[in-house]
Protein backbone atom coordinates (compact mmCIF):
# COMPACT_ATOMS: atom_id res chain seq x y z
CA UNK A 1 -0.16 9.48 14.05
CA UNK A 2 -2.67 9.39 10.82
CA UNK A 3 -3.72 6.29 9.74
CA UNK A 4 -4.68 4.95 6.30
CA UNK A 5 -6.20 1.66 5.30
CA UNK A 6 -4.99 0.58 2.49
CA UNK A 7 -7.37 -2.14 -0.04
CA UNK A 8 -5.40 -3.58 -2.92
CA UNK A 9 -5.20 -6.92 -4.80
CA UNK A 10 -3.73 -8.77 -1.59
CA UNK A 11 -6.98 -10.58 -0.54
CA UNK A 12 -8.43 -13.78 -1.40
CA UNK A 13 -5.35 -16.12 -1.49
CA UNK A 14 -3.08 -13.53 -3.61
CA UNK A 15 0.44 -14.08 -4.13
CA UNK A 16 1.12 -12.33 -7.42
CA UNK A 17 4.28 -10.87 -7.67
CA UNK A 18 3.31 -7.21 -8.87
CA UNK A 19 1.13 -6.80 -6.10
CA UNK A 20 3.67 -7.82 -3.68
CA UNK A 21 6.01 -5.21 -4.73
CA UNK A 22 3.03 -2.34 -4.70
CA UNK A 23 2.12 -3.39 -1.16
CA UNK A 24 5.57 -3.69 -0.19
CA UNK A 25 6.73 0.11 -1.87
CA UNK A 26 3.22 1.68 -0.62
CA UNK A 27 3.95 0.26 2.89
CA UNK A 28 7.26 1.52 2.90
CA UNK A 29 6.59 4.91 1.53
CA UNK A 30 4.21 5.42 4.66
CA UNK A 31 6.24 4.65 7.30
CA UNK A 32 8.85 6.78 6.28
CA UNK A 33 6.30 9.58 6.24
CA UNK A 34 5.21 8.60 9.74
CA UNK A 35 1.92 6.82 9.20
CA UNK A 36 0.15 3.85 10.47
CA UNK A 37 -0.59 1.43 7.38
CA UNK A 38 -3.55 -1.35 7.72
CA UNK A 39 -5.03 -3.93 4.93
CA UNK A 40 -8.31 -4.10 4.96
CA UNK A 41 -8.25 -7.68 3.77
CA UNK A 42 -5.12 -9.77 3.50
CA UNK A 43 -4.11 -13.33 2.04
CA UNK A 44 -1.54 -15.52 4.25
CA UNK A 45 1.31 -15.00 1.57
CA UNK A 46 0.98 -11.57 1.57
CA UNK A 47 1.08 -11.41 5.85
CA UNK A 48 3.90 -14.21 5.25
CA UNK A 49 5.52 -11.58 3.22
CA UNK A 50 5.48 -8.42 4.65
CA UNK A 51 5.17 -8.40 8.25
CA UNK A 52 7.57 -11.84 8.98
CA UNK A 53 9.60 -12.16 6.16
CA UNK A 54 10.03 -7.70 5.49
CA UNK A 55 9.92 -7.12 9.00
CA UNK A 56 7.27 -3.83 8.48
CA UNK A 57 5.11 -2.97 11.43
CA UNK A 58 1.45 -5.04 11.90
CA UNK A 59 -1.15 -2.30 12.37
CA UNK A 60 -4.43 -2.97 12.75
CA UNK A 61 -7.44 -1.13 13.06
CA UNK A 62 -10.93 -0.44 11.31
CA UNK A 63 -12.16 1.29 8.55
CA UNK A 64 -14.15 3.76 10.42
CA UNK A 65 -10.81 4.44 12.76
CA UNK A 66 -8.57 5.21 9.28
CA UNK A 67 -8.16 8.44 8.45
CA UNK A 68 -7.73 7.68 4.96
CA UNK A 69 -8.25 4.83 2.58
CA UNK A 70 -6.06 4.04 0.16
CA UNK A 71 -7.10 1.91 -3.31
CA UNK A 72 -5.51 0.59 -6.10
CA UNK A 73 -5.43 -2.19 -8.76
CA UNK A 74 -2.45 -4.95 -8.87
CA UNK A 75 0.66 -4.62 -9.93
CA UNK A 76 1.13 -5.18 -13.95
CA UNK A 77 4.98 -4.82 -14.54
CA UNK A 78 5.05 -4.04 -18.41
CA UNK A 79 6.30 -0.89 -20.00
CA UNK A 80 3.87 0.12 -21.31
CA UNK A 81 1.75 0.43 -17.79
CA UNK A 82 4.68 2.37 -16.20
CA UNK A 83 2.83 5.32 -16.09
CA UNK A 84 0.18 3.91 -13.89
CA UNK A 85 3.13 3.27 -11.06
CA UNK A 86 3.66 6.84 -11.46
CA UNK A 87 0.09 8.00 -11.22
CA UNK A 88 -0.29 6.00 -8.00
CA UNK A 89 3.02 7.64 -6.33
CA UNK A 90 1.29 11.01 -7.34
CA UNK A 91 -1.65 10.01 -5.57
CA UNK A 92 -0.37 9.18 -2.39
CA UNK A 93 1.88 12.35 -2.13
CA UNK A 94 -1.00 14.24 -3.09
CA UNK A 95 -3.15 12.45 0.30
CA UNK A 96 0.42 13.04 2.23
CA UNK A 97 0.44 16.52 1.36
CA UNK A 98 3.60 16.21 -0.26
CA UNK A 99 3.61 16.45 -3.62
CA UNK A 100 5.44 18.79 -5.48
CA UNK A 101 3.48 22.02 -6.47
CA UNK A 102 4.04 23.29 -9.66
């Protein structure tokens, strides 16, 4: 199974909402594609969150062990920063391999 670290704004005592839901649909979108998601760094809430409260899988492993690493910035939920949602999605099929050609 491939594994990708993921490093987001979920460190340093974050609890913003935006973020949540990122980490939350990124995590989700991975295991349903059949691979292992890490944090690099992760606050309480967010470990709270998503691996007690969301019930997702706790991977762990290092950076050097990932065979991909995933960034992105926190969650802003305005209109008119919908496109950046997209553009992330896009990315992630595009490391999955399964983005739509055109």
């Amino acid at each position: 199974m491939k594994k990708v670290m993921i490093h987001c704004s979920t460190n340093d005592g974050s609890s913003n909402f935006g973020d949540v839901l990122f980490a939350k649909m990124i995590l989700d979108y991975l295991g349903k594609k059949g691979f292992e998601a890490a944090f690099y760094d992760l606050s309480p809430y967010f470990e709270e969150y998503l691996y007690k409260k969301q019930g997702f899988p706790r991977h762990q492993f290092n950076l050097k062990d990932a065979d991909a690493a995933l960034y992105f910035g926190g969650g802003i939920l305005e209109k008119e920063n919908a496109r950046h949602c997209t553009s992330i999605f896009t990315t992630i099929k595009d490391l999955c391999g399964t983005a739509r050609r055109r």
